[in-house]
N, C-alpha and C. Protein backbone atom coordinates (compact mmCIF):
# COMPACT_ATOMS: atom_id res chain seq x y z
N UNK A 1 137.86 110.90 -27.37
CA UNK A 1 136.42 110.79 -27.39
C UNK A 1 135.86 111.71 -26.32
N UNK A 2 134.97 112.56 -26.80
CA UNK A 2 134.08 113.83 -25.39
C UNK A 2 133.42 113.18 -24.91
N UNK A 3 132.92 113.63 -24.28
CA UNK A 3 131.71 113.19 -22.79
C UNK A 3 130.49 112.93 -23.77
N UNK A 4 130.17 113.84 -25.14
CA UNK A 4 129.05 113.40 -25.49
C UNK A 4 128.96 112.95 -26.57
N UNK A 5 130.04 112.22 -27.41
CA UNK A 5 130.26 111.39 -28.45
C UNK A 5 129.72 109.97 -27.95
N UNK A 6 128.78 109.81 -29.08
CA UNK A 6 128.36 107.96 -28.85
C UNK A 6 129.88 107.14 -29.36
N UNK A 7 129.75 106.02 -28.81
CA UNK A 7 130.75 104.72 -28.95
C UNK A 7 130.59 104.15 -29.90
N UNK A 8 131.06 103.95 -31.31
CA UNK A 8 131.12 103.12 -32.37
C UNK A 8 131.46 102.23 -32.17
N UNK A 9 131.34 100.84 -32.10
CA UNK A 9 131.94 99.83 -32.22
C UNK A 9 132.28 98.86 -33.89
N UNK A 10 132.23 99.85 -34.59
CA UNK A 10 132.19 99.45 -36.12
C UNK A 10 134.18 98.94 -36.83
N UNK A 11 134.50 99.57 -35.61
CA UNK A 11 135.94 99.20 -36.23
C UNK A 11 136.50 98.36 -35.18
N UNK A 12 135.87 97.90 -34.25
CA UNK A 12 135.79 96.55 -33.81
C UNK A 12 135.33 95.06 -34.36
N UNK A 13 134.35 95.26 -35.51
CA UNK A 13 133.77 94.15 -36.13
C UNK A 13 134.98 93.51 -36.70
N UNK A 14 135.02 93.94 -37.63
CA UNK A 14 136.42 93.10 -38.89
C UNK A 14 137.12 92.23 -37.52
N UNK A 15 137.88 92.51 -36.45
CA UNK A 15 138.45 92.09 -35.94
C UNK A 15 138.05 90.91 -34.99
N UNK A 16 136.85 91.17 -34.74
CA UNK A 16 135.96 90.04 -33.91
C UNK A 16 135.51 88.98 -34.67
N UNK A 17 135.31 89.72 -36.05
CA UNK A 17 134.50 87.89 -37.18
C UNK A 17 135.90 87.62 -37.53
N UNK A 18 137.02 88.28 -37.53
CA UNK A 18 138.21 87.60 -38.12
C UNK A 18 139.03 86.77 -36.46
N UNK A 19 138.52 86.71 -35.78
CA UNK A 19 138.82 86.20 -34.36
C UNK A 19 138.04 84.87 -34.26
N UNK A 20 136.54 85.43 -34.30
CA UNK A 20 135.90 84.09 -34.41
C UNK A 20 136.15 83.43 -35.84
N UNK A 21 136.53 83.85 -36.92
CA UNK A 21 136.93 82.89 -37.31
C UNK A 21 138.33 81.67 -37.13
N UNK A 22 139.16 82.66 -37.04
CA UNK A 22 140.13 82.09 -36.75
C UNK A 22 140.34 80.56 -35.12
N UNK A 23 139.23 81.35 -34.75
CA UNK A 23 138.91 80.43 -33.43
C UNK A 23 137.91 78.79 -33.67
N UNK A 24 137.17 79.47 -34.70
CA UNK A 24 136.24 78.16 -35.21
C UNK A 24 137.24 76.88 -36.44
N UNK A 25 138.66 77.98 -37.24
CA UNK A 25 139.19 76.77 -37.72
C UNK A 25 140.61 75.95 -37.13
N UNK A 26 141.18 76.97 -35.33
CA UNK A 26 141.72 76.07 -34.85
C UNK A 26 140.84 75.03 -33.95
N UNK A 27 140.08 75.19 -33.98
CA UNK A 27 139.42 74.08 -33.02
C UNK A 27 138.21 72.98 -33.40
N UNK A 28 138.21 73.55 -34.96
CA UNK A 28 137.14 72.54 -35.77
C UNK A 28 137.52 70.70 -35.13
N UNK A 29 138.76 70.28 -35.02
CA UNK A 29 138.77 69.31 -34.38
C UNK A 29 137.90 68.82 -33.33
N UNK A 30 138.20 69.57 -32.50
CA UNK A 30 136.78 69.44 -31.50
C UNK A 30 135.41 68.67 -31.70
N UNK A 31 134.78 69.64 -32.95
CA UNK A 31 133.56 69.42 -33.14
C UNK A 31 133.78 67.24 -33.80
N UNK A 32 134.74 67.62 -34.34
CA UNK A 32 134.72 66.31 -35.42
C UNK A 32 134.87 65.04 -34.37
N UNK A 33 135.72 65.39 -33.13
CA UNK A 33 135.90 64.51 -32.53
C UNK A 33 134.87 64.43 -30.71
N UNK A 34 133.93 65.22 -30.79
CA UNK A 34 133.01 65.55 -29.78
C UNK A 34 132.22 64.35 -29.08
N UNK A 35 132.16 62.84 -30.40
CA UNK A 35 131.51 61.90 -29.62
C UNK A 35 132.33 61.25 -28.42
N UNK A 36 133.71 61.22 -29.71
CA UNK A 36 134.98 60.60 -28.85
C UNK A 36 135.10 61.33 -27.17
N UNK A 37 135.59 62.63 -27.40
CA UNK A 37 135.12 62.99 -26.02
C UNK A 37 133.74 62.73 -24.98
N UNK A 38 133.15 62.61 -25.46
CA UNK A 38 131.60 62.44 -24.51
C UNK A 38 131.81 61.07 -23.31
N UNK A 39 132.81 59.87 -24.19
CA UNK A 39 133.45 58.79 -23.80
C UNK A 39 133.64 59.17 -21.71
N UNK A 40 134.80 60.51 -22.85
CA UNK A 40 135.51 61.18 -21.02
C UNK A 40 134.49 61.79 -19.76
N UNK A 41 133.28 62.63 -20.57
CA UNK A 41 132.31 63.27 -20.04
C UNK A 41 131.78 62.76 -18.79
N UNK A 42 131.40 61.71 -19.51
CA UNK A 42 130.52 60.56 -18.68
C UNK A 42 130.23 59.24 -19.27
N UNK A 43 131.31 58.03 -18.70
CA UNK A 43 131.19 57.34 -19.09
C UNK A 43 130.14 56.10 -18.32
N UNK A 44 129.70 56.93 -17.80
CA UNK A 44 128.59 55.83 -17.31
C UNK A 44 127.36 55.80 -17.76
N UNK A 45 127.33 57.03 -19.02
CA UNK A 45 125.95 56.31 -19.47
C UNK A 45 126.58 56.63 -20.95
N UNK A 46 127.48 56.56 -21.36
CA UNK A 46 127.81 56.19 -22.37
C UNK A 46 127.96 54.55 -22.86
N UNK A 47 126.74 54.73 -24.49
CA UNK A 47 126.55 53.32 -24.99
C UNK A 47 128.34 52.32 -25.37
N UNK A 48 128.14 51.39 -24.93
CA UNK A 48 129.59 50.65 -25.05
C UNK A 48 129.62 50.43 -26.36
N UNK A 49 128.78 50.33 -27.00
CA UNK A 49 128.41 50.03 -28.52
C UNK A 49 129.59 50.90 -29.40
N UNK A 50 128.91 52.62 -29.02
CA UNK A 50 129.56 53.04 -29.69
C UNK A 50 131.03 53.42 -29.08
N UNK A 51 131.75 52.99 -28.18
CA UNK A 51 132.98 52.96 -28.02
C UNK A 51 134.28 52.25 -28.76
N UNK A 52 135.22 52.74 -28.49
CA UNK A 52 135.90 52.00 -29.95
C UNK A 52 136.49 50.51 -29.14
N UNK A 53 136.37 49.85 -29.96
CA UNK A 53 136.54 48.26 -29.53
C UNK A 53 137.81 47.94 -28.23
N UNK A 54 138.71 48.63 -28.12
CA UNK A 54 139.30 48.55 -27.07
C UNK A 54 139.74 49.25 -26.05
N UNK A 55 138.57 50.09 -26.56
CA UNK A 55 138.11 50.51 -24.53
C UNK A 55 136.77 49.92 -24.36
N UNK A 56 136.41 48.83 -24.73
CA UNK A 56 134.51 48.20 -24.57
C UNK A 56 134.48 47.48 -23.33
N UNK A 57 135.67 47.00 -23.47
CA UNK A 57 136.07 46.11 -22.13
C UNK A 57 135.95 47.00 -20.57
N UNK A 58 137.10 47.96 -20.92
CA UNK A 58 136.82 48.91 -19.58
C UNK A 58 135.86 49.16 -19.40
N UNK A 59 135.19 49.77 -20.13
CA UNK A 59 134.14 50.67 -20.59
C UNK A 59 133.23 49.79 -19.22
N UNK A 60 132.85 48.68 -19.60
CA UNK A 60 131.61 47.38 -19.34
C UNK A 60 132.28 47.23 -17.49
N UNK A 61 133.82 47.44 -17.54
CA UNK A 61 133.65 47.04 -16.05
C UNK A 61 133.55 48.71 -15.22
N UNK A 62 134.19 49.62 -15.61
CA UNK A 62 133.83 50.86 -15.06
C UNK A 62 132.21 50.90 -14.93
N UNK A 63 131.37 51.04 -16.15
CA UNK A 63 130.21 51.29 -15.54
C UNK A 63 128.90 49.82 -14.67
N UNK A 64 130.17 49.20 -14.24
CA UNK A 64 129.04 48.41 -13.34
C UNK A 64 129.99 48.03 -12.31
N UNK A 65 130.65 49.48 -11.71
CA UNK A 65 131.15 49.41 -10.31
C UNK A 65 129.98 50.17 -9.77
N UNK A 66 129.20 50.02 -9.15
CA UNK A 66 128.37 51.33 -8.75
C UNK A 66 128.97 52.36 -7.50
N UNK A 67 130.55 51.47 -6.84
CA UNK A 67 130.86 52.73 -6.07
C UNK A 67 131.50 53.29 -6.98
N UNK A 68 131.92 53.09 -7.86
CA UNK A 68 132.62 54.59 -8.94
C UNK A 68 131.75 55.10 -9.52
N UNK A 69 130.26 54.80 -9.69
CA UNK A 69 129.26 55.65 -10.67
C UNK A 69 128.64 56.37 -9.50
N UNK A 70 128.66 55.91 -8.45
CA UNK A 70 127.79 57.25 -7.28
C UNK A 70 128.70 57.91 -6.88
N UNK A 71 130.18 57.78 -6.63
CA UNK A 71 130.84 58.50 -6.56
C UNK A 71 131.10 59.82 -7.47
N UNK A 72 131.47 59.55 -8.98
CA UNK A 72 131.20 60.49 -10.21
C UNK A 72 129.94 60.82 -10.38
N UNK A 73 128.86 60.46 -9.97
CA UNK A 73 127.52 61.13 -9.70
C UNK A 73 127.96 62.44 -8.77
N UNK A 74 128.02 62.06 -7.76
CA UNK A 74 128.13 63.20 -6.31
C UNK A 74 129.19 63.98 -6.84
N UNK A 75 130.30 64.04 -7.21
CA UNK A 75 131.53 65.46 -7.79
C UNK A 75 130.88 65.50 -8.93
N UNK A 76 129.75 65.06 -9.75
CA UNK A 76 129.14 65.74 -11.07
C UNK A 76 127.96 66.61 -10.43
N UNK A 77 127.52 66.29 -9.41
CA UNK A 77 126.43 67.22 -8.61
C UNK A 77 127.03 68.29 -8.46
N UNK A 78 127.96 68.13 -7.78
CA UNK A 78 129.00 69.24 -7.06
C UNK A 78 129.41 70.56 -7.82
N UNK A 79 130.14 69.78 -9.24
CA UNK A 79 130.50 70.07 -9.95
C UNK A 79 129.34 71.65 -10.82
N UNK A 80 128.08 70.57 -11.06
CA UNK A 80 126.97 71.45 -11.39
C UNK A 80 126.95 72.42 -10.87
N UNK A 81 126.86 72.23 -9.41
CA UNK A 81 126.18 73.76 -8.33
C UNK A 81 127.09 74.53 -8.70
N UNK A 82 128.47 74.08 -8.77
CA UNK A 82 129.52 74.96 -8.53
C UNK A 82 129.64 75.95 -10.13
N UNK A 83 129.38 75.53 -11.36
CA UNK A 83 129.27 75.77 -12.26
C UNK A 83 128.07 76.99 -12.74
């Protein structure tokens, strides 16, 4: 390529939608299972309702320790800035 040839990126495409695809059908799991994770996210303001029946129990005593919910508050602050 010379000093004054423009950059095609046209024979880069095929390879990038065949990447993202390939990327969107190993990980379609993800999406399907995204509430389930949210559980892990933050479970302190996650509804117990929709948790599956035997983690409801934990679920109910984790979020009414309040030193473990200000604690995971403050490293989720942290976490933010740092992010």
């Amino acid at each position: 390529m010379g000093a004054g040839t423009p950059f095609s990126g046209e024979k880069y495409a095929d390879a990038i939608v065949n990447l993202q695809e390939e990327f969107d059908h190993r990980f379609a799991d993800f999406k399907t299972h995204r509430a389930t994770f949210q559980i892990f996210a933050d479970p302190f303001s996650f509804d117990v309702q929709d948790a599956p029946p035997v983690l409801q129990m934990e679920l109910i005593d984790l979020q009414c320790n309040s030193e473990l919910k200000a604690k995971f508050r403050e490293v989720s602050g942290i976490a933010d800035k740092l992010g």
